[in-house]
C-alpha atoms as a PDB file:
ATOM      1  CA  UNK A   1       0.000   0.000   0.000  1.00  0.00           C
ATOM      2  CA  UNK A   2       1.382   3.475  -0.537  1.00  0.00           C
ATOM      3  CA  UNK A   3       3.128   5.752   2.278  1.00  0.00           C
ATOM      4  CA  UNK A   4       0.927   8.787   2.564  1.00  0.00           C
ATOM      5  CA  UNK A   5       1.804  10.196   5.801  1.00  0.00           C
ATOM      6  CA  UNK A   6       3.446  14.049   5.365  1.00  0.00           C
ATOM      7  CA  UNK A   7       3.142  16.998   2.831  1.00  0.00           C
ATOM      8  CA  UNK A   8       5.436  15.880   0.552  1.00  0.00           C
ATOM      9  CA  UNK A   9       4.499  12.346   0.101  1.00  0.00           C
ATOM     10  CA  UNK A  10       1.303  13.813  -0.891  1.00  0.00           C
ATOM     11  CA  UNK A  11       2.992  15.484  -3.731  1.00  0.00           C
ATOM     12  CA  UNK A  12       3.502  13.005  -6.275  1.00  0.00           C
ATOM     13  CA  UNK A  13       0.117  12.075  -7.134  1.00  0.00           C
ATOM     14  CA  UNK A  14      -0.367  16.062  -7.942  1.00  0.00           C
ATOM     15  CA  UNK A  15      -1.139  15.849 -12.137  1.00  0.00           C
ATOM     16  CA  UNK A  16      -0.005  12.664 -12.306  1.00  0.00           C
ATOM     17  CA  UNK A  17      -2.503  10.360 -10.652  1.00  0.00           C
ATOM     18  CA  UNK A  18      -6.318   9.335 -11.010  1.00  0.00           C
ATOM     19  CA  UNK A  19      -8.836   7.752  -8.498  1.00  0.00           C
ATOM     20  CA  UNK A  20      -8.183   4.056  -8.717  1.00  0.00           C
ATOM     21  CA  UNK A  21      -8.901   0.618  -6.808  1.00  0.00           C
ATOM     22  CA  UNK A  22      -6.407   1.940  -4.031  1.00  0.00           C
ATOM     23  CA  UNK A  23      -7.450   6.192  -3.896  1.00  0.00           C
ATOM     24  CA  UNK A  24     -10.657   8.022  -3.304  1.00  0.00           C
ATOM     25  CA  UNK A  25     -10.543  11.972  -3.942  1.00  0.00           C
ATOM     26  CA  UNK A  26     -12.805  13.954  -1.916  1.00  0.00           C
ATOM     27  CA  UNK A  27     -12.891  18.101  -2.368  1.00  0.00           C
ATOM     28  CA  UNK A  28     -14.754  18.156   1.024  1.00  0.00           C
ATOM     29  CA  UNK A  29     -17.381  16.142   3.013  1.00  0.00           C
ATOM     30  CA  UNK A  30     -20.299  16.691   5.103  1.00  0.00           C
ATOM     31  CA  UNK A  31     -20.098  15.268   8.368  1.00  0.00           C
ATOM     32  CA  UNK A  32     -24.199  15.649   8.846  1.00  0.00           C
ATOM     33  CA  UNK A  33     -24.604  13.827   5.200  1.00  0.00           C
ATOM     34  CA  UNK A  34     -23.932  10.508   3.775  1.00  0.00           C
ATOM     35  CA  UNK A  35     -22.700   8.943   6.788  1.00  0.00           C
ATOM     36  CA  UNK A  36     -23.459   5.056   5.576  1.00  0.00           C
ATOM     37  CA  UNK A  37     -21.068   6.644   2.474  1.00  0.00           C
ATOM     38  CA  UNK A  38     -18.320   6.717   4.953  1.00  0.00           C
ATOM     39  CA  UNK A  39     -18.420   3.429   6.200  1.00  0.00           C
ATOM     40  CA  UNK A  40     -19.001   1.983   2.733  1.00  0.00           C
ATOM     41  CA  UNK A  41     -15.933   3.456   1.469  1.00  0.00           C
ATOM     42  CA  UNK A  42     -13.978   2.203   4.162  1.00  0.00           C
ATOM     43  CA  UNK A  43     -15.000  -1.387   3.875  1.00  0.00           C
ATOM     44  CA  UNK A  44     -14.831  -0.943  -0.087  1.00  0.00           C
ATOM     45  CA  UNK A  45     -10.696  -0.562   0.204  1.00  0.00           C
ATOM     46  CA  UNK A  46     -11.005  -2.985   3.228  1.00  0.00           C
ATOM     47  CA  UNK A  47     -12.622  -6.312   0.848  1.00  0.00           C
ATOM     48  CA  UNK A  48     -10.041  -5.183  -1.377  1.00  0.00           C
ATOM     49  CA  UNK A  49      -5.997  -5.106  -0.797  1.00  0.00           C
ATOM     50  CA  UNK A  50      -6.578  -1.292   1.269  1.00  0.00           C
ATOM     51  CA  UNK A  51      -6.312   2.145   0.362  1.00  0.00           C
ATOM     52  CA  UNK A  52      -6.880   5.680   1.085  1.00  0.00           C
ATOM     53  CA  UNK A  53      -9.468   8.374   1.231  1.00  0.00           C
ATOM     54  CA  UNK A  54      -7.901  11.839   0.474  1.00  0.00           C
ATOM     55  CA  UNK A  55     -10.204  14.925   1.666  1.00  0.00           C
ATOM     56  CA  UNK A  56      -9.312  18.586   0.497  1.00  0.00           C
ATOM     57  CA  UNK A  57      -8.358  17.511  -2.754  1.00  0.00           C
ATOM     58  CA  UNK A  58      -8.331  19.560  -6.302  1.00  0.00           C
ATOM     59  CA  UNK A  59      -9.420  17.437  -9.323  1.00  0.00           C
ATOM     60  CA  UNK A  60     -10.062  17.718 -13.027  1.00  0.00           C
ATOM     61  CA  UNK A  61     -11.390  15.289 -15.398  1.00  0.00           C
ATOM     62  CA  UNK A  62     -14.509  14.680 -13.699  1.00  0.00           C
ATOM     63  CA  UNK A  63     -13.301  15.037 -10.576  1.00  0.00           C
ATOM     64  CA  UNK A  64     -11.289  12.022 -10.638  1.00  0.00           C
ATOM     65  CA  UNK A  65      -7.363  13.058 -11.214  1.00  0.00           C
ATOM     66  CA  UNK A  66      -5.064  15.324  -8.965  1.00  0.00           C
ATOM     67  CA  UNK A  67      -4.646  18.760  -9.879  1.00  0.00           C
ATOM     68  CA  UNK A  68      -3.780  19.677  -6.221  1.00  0.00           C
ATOM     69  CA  UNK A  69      -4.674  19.788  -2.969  1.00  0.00           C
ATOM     70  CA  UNK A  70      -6.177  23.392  -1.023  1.00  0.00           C
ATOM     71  CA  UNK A  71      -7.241  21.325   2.080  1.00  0.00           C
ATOM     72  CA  UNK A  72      -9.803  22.385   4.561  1.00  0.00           C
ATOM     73  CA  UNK A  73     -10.384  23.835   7.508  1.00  0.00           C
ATOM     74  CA  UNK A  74      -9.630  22.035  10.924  1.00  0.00           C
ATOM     75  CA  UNK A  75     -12.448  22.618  12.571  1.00  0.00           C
ATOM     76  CA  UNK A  76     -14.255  20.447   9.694  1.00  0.00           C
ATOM     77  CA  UNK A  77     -11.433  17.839   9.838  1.00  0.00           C
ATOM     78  CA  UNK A  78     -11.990  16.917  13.152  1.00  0.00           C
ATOM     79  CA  UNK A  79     -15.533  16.882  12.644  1.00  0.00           C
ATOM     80  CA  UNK A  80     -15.268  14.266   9.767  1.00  0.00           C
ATOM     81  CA  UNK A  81     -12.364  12.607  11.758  1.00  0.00           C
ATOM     82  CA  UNK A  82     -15.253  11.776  14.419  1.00  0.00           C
ATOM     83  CA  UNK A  83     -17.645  10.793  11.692  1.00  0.00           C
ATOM     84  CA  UNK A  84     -15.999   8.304  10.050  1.00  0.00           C
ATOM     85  CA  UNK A  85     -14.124   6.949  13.314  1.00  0.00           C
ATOM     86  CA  UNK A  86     -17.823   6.535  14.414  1.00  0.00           C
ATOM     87  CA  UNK A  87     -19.272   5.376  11.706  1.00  0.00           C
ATOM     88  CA  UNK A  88     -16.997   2.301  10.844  1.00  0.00           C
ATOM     89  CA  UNK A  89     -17.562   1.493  14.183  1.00  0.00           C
ATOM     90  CA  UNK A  90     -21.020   1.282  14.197  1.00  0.00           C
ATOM     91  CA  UNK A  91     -21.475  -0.068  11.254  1.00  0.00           C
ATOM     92  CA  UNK A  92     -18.683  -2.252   9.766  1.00  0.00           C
ATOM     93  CA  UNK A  93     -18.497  -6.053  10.795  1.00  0.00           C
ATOM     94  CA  UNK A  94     -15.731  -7.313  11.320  1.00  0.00           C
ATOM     95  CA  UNK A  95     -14.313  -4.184  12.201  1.00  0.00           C
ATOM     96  CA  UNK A  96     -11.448  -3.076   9.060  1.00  0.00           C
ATOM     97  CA  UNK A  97      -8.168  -1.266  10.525  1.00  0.00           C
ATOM     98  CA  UNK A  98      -7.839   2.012   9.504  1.00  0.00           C
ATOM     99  CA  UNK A  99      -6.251   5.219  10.603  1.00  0.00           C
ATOM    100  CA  UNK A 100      -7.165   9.391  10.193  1.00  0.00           C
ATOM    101  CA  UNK A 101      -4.764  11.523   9.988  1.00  0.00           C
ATOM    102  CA  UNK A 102      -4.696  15.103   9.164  1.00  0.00           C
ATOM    103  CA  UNK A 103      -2.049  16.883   7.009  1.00  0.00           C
ATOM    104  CA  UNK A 104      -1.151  19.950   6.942  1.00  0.00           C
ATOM    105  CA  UNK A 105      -0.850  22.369   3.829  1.00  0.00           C
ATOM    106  CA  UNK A 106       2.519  23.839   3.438  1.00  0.00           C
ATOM    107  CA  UNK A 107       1.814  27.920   3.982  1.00  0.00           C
ATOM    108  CA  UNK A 108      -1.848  27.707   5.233  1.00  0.00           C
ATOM    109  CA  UNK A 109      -3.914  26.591   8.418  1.00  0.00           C
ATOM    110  CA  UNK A 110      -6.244  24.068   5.854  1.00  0.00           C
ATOM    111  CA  UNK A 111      -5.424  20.353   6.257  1.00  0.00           C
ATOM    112  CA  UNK A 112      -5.417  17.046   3.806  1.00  0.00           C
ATOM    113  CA  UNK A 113      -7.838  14.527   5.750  1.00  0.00           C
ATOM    114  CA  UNK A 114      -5.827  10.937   5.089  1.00  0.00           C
ATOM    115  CA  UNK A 115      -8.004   8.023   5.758  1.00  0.00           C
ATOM    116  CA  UNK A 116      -5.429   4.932   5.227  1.00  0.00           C
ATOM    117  CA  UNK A 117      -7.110   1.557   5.452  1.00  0.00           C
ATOM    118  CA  UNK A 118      -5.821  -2.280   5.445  1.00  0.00           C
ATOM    119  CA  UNK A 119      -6.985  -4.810   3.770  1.00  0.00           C
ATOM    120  CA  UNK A 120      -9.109  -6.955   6.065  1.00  0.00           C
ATOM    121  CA  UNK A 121      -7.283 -10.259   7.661  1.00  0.00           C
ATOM    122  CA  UNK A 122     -11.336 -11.201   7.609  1.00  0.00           C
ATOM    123  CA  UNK A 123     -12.770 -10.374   4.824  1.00  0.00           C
ATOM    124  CA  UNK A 124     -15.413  -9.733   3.551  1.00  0.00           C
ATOM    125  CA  UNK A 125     -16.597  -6.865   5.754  1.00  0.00           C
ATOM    126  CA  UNK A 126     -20.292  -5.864   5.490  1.00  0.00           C
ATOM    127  CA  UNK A 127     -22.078  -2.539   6.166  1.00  0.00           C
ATOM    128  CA  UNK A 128     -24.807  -2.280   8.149  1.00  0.00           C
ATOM    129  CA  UNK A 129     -27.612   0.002   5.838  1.00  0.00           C
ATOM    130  CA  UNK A 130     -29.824   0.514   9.193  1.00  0.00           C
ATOM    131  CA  UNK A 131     -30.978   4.263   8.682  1.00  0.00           C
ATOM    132  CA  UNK A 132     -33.204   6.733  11.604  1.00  0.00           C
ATOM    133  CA  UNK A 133     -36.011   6.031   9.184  1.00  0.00           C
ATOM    134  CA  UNK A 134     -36.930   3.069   7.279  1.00  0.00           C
ATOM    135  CA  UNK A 135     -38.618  -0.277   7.589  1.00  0.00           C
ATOM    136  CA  UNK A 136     -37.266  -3.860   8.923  1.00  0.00           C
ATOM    137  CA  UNK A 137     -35.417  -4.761   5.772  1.00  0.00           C
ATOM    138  CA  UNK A 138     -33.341  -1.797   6.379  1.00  0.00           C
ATOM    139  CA  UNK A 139     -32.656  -1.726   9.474  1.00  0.00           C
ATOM    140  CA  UNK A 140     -31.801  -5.016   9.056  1.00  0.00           C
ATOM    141  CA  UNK A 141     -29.812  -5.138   5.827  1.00  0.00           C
ATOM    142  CA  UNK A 142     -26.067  -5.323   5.104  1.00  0.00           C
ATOM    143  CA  UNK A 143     -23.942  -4.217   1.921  1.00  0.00           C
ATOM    144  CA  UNK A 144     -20.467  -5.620   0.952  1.00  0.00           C
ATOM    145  CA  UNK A 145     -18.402  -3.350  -0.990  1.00  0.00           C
ATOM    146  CA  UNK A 146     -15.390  -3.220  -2.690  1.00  0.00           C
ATOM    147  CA  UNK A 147     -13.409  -1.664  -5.153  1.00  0.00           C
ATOM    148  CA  UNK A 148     -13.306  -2.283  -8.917  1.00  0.00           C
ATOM    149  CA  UNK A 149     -10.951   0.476 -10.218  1.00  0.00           C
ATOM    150  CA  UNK A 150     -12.194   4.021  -9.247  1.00  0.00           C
ATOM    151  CA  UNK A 151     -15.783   2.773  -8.684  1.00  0.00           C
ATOM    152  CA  UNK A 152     -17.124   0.580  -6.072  1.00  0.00           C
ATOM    153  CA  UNK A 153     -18.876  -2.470  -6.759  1.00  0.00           C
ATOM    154  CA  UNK A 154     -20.985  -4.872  -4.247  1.00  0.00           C
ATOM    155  CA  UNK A 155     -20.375  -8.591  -3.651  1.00  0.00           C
ATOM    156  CA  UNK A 156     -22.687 -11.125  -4.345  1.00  0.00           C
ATOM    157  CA  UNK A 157     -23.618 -14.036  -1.904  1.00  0.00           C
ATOM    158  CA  UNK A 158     -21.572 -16.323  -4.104  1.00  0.00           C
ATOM    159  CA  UNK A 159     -18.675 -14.695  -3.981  1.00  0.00           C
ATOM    160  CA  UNK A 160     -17.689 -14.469  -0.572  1.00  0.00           C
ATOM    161  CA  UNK A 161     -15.830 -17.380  -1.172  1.00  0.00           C
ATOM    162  CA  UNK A 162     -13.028 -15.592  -2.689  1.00  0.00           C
ATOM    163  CA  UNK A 163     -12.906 -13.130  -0.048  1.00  0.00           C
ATOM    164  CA  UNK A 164     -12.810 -15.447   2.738  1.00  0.00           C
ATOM    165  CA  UNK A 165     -10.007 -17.248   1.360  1.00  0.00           C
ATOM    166  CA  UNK A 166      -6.520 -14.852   2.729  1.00  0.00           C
ATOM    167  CA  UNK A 167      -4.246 -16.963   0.627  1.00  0.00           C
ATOM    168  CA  UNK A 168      -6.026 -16.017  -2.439  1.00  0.00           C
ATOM    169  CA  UNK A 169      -5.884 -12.007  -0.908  1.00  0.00           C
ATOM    170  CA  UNK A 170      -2.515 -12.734  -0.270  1.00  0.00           C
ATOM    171  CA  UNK A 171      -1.201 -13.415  -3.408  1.00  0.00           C
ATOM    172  CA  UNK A 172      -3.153 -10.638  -5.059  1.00  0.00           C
ATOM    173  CA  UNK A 173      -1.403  -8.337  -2.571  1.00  0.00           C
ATOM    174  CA  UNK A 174       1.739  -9.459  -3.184  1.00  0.00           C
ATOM    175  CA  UNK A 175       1.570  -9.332  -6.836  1.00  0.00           C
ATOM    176  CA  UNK A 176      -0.421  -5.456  -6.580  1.00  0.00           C
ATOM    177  CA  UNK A 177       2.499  -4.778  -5.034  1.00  0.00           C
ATOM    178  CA  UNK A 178       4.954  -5.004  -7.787  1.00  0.00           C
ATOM    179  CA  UNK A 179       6.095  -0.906  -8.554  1.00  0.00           C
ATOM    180  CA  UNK A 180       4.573   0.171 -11.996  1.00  0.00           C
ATOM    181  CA  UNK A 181       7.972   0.905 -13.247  1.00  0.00           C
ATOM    182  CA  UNK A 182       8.514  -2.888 -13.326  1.00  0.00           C
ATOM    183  CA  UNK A 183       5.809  -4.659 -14.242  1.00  0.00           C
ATOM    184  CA  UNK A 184       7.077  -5.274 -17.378  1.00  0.00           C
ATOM    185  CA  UNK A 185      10.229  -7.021 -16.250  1.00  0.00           C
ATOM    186  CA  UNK A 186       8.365 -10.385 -14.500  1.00  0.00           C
ATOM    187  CA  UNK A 187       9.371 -13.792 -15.115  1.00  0.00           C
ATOM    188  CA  UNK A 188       6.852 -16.122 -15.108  1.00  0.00           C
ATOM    189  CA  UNK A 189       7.988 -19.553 -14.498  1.00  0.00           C
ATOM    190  CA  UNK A 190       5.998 -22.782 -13.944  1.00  0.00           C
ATOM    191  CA  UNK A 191       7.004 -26.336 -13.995  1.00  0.00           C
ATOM    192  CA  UNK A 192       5.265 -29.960 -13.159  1.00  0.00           C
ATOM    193  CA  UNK A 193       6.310 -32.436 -11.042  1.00  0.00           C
ATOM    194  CA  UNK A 194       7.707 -35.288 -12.405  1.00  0.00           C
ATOM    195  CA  UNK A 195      10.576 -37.478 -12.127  1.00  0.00           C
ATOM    196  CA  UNK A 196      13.967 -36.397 -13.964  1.00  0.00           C
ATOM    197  CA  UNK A 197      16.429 -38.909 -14.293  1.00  0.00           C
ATOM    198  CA  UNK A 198      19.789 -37.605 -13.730  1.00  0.00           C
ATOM    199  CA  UNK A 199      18.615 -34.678 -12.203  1.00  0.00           C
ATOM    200  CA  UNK A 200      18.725 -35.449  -8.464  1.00  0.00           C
ATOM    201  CA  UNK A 201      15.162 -34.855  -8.130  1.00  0.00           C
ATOM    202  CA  UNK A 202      12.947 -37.167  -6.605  1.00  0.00           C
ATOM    203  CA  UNK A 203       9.523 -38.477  -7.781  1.00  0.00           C
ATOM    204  CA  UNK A 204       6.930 -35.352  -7.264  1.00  0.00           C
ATOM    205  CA  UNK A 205       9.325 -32.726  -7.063  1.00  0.00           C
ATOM    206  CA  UNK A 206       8.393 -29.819  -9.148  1.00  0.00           C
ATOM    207  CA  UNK A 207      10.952 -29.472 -12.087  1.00  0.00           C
ATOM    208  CA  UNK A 208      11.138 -25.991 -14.148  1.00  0.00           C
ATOM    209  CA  UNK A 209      10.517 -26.316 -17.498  1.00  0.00           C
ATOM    210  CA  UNK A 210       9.745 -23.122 -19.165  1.00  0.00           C
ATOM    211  CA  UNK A 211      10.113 -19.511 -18.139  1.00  0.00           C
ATOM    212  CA  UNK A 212       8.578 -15.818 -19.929  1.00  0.00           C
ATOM    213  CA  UNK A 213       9.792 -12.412 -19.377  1.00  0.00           C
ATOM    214  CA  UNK A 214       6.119 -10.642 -19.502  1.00  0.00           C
ATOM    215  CA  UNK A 215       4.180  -7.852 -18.309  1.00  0.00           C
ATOM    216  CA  UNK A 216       1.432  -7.959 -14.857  1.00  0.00           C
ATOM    217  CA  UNK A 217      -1.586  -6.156 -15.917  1.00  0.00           C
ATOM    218  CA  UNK A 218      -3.812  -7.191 -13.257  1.00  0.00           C
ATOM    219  CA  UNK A 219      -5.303  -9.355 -10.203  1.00  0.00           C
ATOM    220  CA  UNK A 220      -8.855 -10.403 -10.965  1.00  0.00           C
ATOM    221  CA  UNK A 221      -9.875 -11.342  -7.345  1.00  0.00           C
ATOM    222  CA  UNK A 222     -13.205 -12.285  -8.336  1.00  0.00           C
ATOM    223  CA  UNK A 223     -11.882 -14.315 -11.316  1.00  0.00           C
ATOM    224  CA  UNK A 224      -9.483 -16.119  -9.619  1.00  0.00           C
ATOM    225  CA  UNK A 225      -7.265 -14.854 -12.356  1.00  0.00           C
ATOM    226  CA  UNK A 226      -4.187 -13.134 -12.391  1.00  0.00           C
ATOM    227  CA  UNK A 227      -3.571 -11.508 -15.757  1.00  0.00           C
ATOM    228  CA  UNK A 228       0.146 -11.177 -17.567  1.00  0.00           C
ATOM    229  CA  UNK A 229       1.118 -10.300 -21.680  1.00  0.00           C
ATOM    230  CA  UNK A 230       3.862 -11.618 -23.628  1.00  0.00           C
ATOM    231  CA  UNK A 231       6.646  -8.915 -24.218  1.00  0.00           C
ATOM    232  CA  UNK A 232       7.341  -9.458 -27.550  1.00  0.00           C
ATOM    233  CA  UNK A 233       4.056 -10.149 -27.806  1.00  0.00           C
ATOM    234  CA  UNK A 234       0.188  -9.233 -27.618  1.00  0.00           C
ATOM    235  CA  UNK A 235      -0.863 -13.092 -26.553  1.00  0.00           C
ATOM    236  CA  UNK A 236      -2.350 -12.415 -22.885  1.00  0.00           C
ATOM    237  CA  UNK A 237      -1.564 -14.944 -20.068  1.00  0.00           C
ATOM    238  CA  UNK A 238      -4.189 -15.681 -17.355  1.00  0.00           C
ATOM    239  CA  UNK A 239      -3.088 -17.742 -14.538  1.00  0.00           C
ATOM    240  CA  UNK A 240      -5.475 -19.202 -12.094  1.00  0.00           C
ATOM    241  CA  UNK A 241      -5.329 -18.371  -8.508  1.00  0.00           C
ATOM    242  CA  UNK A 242      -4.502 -22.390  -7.420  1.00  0.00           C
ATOM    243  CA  UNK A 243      -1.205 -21.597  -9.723  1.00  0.00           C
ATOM    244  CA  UNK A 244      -0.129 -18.383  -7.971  1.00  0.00           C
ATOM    245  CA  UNK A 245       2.980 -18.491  -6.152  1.00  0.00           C
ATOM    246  CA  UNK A 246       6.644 -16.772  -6.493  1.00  0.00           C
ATOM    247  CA  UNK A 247       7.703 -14.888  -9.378  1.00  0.00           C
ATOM    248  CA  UNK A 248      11.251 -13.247  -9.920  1.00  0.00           C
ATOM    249  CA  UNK A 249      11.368  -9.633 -11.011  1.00  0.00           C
ATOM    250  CA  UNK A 250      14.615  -8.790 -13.136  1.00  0.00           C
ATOM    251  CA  UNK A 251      16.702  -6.670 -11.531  1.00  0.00           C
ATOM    252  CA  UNK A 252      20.356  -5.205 -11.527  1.00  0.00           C
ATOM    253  CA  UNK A 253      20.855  -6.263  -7.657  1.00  0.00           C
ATOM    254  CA  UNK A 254      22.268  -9.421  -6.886  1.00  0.00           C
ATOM    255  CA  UNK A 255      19.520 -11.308  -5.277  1.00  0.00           C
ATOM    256  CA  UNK A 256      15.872  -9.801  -7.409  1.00  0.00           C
ATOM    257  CA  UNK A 257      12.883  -9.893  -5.622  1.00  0.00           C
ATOM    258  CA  UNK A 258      11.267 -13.069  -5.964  1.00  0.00           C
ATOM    259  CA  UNK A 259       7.435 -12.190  -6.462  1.00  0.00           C
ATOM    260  CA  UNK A 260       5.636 -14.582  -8.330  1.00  0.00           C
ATOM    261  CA  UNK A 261       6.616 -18.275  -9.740  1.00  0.00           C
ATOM    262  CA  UNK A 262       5.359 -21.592  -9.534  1.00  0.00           C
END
């Protein structure tokens, strides 16, 4: 997950970066409004591999890309510090971890509300839609969102196998992880076991056979799916989640980062 924690880790996502599966851009919220919007956007990055909510933020192209950020005042960031402290509390089972922080903008008195959140060890976490007016079904109701890009999408009741599963969260963590700058440098590597003779590997060891140098587009959680292209290629690669394991990024250093391989 990224480090947003100070004024000038704030700074790189200025013109450069668009709402997406791990950021939310606010310009301002209203404590008194929209408080089951809070705790839904707090699970959504929770059922998903975490994220943050960034309040006091400029935008442009339809409000979802970083021009900026003028901040707001600090009486109203302590009221929607309360809020959404309260909120999650009351109405997100299990409980996600998250943290508010407020930072200050350089030259001013305004502040950048920073809601980081983790993904969820227990998964998936459901929001309660119980409202001061409304019949049974409401009050009684629960929503399970999570993030599909910039937008927010809800579970169905036959998916929650997915998100229960932390190995398959796990993996798509690990591989989200990998920095932009080198997702085009994995090697994917997979092998079956198998007796080699000669080799000095036993029967049902797991011999490599073949490796690719290609690029990680994404992790379809949902799917199962993690998706890779060829390099010198356009063929797309789709590996399924019972195949996900280690894979080696190339790298100048000695010992690369081993990410993904089977």
């Amino acid at each position: 997950m990224r480090t947003l924690t100070s004024w000038d880790s704030l700074q790189p996502l200025v013109g450069t970066t668009s709402e997406s599966a791990d950021l939310d851009f606010k310009e301002t919220l209203d404590p008194s409004q929209g408080k089951i919007e809070f705790a839904k956007d707090i699970a959504a990055f929770a059922n998903w591999l975490g994220g943050h909510v960034l309040v006091g933020v400029s935008t442009d192209m339809n409000r979802t890309r970083c021009t900026g950020f003028h901040g707001i005042e600090t009486e109203l960031a302590t009221k929607i510090t309360k809020v959404i402290e309260e909120q999650v509390k009351d109405r997100c089972r299990p409980t996600p971890i998250f943290d508010v922080r407020s930072i200050g903008r350089e030259g001013t008195s305004k502040v950048v509300v920073v809601v980081a959140v983790w993904a969820s060890p227990h998964a998936p976490v459901g929001v309660c839609l119980r409202q001061e007016k409304g019949g049974l079904l409401v009050d009684k109701g629960w929503a399970f969102p999570y993030r599909v890009g910039s937008l927010t999408e809800y579970l169905h009741p036959d998916q929650f196998g997915v998100y229960e599963s932390m190995s398959a969260r796990r993996s798509a963590a690990i591989l989200s992880s990998i920095p932009t700058n080198e997702r085009e440098q994995v090697n994917l590597r997979w092998g079956v076991r198998a007796t080699v003779p000669g080799s000095g590997y036993g029967d049902g060891q797991t011999v490599h056979l073949e490796s690719v140098m290609v690029r990680f587009r994404c992790v379809d959680l949902l799917g199962n799916v993690a998706s890779f292209r060829e390099l010198n290629g356009d063929a797309p690669i789709d590996v399924p989640r019972v195949e996900w394991g280690r894979a080696d990024r190339r790298s100048a250093r000695p010992d690369p980062h081993r990410l993904a391989e089977n």
